[in-house]
PDB file of N, CA and C in Angstrom:
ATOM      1  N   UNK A   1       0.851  -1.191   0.000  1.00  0.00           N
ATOM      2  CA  UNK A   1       0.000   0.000   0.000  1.00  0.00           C
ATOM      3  C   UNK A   1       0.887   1.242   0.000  1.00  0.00           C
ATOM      4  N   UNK A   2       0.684   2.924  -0.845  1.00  0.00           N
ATOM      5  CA  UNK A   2       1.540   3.277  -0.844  1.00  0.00           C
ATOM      6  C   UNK A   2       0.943   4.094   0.440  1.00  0.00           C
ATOM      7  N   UNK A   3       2.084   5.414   0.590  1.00  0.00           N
ATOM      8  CA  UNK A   3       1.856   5.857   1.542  1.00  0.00           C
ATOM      9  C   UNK A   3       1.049   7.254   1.213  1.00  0.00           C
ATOM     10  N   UNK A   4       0.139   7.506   1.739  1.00  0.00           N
ATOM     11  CA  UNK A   4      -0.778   8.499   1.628  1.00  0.00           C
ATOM     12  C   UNK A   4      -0.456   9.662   1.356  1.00  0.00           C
ATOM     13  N   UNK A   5      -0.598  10.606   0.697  1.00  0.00           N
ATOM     14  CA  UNK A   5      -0.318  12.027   0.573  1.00  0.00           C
ATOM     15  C   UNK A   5      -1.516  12.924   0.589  1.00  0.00           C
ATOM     16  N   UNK A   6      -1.431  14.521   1.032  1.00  0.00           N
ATOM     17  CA  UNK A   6      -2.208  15.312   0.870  1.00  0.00           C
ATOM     18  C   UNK A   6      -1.668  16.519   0.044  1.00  0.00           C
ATOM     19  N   UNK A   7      -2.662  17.374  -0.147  1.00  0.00           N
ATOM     20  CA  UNK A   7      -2.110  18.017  -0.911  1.00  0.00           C
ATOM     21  C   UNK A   7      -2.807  19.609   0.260  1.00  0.00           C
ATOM     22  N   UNK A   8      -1.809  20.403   0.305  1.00  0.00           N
ATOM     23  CA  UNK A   8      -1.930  21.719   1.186  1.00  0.00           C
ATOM     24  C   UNK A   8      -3.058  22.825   0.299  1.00  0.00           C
ATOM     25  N   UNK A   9      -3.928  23.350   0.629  1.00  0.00           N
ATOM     26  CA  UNK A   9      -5.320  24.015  -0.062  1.00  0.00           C
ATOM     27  C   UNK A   9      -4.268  25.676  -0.527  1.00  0.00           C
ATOM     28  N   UNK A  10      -4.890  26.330  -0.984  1.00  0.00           N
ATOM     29  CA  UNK A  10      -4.617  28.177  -1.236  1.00  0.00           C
ATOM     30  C   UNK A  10      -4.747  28.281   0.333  1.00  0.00           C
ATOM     31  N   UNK A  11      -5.522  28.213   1.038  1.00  0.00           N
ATOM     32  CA  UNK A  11      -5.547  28.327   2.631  1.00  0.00           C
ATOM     33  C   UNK A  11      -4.974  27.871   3.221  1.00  0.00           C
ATOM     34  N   UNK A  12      -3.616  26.968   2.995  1.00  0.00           N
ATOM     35  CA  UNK A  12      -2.815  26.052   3.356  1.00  0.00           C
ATOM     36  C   UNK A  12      -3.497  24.760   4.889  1.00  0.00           C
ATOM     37  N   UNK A  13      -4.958  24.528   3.942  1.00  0.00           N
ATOM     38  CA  UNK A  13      -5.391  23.327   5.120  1.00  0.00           C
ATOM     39  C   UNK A  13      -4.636  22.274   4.494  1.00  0.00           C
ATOM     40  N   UNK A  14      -5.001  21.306   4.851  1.00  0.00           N
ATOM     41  CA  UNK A  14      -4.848  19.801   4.701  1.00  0.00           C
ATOM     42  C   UNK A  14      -5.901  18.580   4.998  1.00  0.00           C
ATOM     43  N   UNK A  15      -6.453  17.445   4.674  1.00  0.00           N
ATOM     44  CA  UNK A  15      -7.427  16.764   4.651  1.00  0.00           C
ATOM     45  C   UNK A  15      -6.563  15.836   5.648  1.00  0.00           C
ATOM     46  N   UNK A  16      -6.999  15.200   6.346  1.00  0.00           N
ATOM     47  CA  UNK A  16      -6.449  13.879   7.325  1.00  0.00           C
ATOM     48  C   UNK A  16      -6.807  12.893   6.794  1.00  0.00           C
ATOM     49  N   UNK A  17      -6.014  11.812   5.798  1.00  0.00           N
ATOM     50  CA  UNK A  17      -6.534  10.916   4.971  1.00  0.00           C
ATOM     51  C   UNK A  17      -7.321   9.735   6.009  1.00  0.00           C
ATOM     52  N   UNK A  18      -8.282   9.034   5.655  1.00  0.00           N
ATOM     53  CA  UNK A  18      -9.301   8.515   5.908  1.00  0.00           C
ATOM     54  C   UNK A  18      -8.334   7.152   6.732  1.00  0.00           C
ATOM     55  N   UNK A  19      -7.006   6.751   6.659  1.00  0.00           N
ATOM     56  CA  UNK A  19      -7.082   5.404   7.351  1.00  0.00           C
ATOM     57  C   UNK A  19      -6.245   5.809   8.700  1.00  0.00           C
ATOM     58  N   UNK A  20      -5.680   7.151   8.592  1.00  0.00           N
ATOM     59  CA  UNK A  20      -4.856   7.721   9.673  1.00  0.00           C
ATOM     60  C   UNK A  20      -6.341   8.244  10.731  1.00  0.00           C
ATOM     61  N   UNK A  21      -7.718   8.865  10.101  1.00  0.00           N
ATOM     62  CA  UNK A  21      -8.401   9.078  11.209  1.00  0.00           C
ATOM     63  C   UNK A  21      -8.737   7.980  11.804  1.00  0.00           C
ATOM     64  N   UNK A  22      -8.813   7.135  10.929  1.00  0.00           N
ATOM     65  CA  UNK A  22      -9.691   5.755  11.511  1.00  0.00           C
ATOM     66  C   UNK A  22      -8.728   5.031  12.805  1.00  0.00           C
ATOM     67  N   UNK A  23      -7.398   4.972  11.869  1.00  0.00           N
ATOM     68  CA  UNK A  23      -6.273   4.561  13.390  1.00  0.00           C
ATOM     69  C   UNK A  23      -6.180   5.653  14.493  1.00  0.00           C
ATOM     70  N   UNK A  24      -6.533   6.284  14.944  1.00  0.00           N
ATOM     71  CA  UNK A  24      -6.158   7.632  15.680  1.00  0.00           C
ATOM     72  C   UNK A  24      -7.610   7.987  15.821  1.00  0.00           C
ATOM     73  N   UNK A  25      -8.633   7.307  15.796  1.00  0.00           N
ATOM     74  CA  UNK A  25     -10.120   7.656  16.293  1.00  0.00           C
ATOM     75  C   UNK A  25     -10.458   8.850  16.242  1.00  0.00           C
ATOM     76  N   UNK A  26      -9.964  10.061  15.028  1.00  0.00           N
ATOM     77  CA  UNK A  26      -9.990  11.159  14.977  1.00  0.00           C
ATOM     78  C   UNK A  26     -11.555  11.488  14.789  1.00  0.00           C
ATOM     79  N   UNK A  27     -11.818  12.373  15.262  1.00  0.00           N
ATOM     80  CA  UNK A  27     -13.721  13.023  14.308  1.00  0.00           C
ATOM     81  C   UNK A  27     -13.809  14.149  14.085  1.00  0.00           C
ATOM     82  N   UNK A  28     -14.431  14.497  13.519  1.00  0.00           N
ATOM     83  CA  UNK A  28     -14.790  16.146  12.880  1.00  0.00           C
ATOM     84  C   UNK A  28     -14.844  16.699  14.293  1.00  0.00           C
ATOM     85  N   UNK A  29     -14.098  17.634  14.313  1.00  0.00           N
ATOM     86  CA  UNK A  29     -14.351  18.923  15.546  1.00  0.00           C
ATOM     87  C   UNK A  29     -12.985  18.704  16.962  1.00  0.00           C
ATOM     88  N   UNK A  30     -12.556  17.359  16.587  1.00  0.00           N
ATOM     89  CA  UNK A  30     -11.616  16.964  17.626  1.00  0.00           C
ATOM     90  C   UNK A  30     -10.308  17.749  16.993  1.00  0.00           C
ATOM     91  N   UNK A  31      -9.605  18.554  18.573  1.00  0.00           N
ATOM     92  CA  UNK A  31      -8.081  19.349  18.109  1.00  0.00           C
ATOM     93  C   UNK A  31      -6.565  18.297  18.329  1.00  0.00           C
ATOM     94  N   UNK A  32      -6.053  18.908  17.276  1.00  0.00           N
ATOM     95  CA  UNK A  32      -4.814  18.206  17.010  1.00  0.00           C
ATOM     96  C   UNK A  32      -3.710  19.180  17.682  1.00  0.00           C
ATOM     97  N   UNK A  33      -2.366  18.358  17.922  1.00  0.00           N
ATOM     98  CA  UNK A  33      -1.715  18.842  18.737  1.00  0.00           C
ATOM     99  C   UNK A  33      -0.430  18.991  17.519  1.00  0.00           C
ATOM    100  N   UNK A  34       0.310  20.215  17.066  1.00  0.00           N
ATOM    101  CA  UNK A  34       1.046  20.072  15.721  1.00  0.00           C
ATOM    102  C   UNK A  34       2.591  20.239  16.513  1.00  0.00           C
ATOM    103  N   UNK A  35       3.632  19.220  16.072  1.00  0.00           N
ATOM    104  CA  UNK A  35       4.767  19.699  16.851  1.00  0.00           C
ATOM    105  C   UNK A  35       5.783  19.619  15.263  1.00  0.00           C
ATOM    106  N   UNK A  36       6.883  20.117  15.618  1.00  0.00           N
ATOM    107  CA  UNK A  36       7.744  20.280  14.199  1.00  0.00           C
ATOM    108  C   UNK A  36       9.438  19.417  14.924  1.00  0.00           C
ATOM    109  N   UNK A  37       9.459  18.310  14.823  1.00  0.00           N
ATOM    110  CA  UNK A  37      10.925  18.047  14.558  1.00  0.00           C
ATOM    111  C   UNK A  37      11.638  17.309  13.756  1.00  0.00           C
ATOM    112  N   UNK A  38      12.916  18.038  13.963  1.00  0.00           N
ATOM    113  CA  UNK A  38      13.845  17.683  12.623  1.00  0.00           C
ATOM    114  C   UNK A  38      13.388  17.824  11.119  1.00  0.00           C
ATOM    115  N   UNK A  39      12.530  18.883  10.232  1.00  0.00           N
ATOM    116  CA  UNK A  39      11.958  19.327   9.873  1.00  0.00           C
ATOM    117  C   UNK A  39      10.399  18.080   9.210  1.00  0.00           C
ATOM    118  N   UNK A  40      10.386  17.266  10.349  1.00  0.00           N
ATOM    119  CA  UNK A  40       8.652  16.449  10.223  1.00  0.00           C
ATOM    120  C   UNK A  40       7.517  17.607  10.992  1.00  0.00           C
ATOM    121  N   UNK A  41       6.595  17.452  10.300  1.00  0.00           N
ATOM    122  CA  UNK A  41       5.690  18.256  10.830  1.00  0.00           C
ATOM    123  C   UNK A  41       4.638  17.388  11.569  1.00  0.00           C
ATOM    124  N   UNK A  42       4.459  16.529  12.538  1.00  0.00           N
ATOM    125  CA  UNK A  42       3.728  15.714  13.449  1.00  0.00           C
ATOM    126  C   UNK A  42       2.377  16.183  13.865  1.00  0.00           C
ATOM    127  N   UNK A  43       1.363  15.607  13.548  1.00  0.00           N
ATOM    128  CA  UNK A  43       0.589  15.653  14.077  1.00  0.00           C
ATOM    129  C   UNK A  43      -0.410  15.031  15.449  1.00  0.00           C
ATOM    130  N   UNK A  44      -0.809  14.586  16.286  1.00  0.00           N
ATOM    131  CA  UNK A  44      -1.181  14.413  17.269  1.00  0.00           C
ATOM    132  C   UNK A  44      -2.912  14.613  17.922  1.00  0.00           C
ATOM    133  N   UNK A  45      -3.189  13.774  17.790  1.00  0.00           N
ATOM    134  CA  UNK A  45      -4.823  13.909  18.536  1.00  0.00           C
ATOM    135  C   UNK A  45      -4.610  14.970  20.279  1.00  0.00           C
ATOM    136  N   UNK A  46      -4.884  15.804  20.045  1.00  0.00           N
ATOM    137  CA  UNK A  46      -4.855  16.244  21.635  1.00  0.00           C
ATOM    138  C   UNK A  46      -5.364  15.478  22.632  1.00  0.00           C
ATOM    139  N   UNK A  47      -4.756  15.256  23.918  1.00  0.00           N
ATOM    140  CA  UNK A  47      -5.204  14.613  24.844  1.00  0.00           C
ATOM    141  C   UNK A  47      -6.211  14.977  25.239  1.00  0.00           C
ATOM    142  N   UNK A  48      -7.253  14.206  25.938  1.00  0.00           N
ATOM    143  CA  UNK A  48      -8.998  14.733  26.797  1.00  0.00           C
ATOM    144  C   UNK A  48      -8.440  15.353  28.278  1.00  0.00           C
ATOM    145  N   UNK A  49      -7.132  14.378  28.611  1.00  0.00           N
ATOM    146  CA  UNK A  49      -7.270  14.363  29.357  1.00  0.00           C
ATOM    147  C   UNK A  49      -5.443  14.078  29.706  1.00  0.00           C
ATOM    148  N   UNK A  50      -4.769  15.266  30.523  1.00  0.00           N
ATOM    149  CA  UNK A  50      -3.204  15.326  30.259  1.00  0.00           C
ATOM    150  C   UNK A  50      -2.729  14.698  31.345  1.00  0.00           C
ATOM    151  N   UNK A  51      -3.530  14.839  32.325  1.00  0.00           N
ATOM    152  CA  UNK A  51      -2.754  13.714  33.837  1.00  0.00           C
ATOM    153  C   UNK A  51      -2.845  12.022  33.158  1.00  0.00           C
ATOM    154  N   UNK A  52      -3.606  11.822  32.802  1.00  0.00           N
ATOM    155  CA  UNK A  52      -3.896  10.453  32.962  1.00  0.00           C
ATOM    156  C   UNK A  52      -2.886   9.951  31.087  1.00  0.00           C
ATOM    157  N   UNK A  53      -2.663  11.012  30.269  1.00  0.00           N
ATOM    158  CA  UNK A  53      -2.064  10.580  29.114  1.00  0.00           C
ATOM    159  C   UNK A  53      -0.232  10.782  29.894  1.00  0.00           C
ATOM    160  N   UNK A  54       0.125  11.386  30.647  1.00  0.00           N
ATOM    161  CA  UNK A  54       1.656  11.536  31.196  1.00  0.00           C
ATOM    162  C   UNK A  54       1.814  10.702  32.239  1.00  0.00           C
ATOM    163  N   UNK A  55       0.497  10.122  32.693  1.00  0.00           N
ATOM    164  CA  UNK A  55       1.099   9.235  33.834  1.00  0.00           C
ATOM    165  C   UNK A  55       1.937   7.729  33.302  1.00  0.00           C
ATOM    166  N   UNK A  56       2.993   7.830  34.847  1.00  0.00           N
ATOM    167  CA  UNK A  56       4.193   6.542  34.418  1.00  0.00           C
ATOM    168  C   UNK A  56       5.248   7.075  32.866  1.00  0.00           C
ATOM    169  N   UNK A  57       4.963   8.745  32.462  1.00  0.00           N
ATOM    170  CA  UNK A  57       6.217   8.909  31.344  1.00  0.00           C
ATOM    171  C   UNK A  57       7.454   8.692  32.362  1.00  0.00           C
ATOM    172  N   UNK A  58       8.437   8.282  31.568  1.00  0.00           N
ATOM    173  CA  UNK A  58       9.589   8.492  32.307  1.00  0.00           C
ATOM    174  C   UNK A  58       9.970   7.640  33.512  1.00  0.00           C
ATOM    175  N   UNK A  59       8.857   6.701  33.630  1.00  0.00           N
ATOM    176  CA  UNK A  59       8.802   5.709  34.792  1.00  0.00           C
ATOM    177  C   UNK A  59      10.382   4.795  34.996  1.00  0.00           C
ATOM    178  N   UNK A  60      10.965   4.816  34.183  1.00  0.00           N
ATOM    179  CA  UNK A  60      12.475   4.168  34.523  1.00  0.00           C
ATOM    180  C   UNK A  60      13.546   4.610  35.608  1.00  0.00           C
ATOM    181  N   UNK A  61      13.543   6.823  35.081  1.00  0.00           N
ATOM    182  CA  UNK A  61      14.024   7.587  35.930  1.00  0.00           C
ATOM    183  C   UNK A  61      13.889   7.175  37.474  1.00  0.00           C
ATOM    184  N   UNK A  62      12.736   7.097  37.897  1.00  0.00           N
ATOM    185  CA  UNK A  62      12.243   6.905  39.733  1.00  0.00           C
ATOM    186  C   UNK A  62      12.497   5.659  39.789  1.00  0.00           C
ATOM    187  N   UNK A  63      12.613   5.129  38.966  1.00  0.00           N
ATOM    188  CA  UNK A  63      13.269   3.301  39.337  1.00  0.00           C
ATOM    189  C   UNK A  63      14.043   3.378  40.484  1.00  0.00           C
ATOM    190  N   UNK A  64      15.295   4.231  40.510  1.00  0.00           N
ATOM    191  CA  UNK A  64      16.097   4.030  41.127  1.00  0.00           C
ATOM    192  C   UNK A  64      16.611   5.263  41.773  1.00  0.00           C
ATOM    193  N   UNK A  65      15.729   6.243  42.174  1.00  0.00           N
ATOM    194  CA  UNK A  65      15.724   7.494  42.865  1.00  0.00           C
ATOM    195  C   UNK A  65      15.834   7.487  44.607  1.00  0.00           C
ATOM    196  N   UNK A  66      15.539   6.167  44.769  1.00  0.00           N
ATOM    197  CA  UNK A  66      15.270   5.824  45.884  1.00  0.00           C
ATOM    198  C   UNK A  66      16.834   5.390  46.249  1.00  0.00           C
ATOM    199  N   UNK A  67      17.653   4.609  45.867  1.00  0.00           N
ATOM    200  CA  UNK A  67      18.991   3.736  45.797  1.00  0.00           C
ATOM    201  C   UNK A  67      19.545   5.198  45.475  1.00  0.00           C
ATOM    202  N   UNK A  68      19.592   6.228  44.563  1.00  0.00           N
ATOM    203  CA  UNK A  68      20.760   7.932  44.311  1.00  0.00           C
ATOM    204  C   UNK A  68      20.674   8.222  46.085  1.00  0.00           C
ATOM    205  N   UNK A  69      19.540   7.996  46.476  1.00  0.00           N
ATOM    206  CA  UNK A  69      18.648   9.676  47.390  1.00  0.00           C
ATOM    207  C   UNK A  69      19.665   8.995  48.441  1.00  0.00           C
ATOM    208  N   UNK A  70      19.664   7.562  48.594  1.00  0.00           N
ATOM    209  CA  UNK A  70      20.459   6.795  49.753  1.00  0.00           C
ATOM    210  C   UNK A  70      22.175   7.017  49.834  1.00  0.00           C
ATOM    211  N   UNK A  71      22.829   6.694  48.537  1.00  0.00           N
ATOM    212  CA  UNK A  71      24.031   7.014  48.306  1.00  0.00           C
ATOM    213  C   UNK A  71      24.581   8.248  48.653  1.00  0.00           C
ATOM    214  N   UNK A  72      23.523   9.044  48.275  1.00  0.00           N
ATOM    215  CA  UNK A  72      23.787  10.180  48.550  1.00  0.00           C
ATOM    216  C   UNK A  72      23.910  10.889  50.189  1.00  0.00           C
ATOM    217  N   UNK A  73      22.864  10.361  50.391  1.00  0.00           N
ATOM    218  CA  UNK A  73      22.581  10.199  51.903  1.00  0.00           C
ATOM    219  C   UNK A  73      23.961   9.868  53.023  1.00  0.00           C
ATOM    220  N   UNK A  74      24.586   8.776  52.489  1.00  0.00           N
ATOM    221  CA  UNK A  74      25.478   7.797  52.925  1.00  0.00           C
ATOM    222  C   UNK A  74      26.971   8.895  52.889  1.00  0.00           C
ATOM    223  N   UNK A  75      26.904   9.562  51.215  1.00  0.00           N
ATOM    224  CA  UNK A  75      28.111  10.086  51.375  1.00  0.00           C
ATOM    225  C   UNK A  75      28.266  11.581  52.268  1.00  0.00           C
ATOM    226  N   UNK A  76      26.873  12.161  52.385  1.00  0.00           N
ATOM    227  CA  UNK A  76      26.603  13.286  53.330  1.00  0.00           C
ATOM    228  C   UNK A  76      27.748  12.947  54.759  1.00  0.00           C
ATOM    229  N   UNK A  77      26.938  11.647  55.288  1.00  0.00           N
ATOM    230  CA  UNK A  77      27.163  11.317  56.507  1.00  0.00           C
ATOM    231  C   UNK A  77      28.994  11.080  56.804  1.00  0.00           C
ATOM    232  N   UNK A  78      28.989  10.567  55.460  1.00  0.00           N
ATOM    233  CA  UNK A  78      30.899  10.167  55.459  1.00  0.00           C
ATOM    234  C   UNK A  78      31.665  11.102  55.657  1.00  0.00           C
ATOM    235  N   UNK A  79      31.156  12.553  55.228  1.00  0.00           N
ATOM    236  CA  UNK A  79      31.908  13.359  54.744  1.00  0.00           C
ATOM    237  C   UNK A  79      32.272  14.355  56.300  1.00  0.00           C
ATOM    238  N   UNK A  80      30.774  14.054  56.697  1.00  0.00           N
ATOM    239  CA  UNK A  80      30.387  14.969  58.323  1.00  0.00           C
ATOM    240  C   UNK A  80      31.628  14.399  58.927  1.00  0.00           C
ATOM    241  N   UNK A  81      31.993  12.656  59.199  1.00  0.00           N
ATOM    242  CA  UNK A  81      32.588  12.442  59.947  1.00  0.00           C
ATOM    243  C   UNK A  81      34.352  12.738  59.974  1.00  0.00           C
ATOM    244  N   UNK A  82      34.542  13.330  59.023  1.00  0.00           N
ATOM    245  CA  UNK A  82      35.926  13.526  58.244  1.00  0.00           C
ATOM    246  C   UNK A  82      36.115  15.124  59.705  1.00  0.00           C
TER     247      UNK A  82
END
């Protein structure tokens, strides 16, 4: 299958081809979220709802925040006794 193209209007819209709304449960009236990197222009269904779409990002970081906070802890104490 090839890959879909649009073509940009005199108003510079764009149509959201029919199998990208269907994957992405898009509907008439729902806002998109547009970000630009590395010159891709991304589009994005806006979240309903931003706590519950960010919860657990980054969940690896606090993995082990607990084991830094201690080390750290440990070398405080080493250092007092010097």
């Amino acid at each position: 299958m090839a890959t879909p193209t649009v073509k940009v209007s005199q108003r510079y819209q764009i149509a959201v081809p029919t199998a990208a709304r269907k994957r992405l449960k898009i509907k008439s009236g729902d806002r998109l979220l547009v970000d630009i990197q590395d010159g891709l222009l991304i589009l994005m269904p806006e979240p309903t709802d931003y706590t519950r779409q960010l919860a657990g990002l980054h969940r690896e970081i606090w993995d082990n925040a607990g084991n830094y906070v201690t080390s750290e802890r440990d070398a405080w104490n080493d250092s007092s006794k010097s």
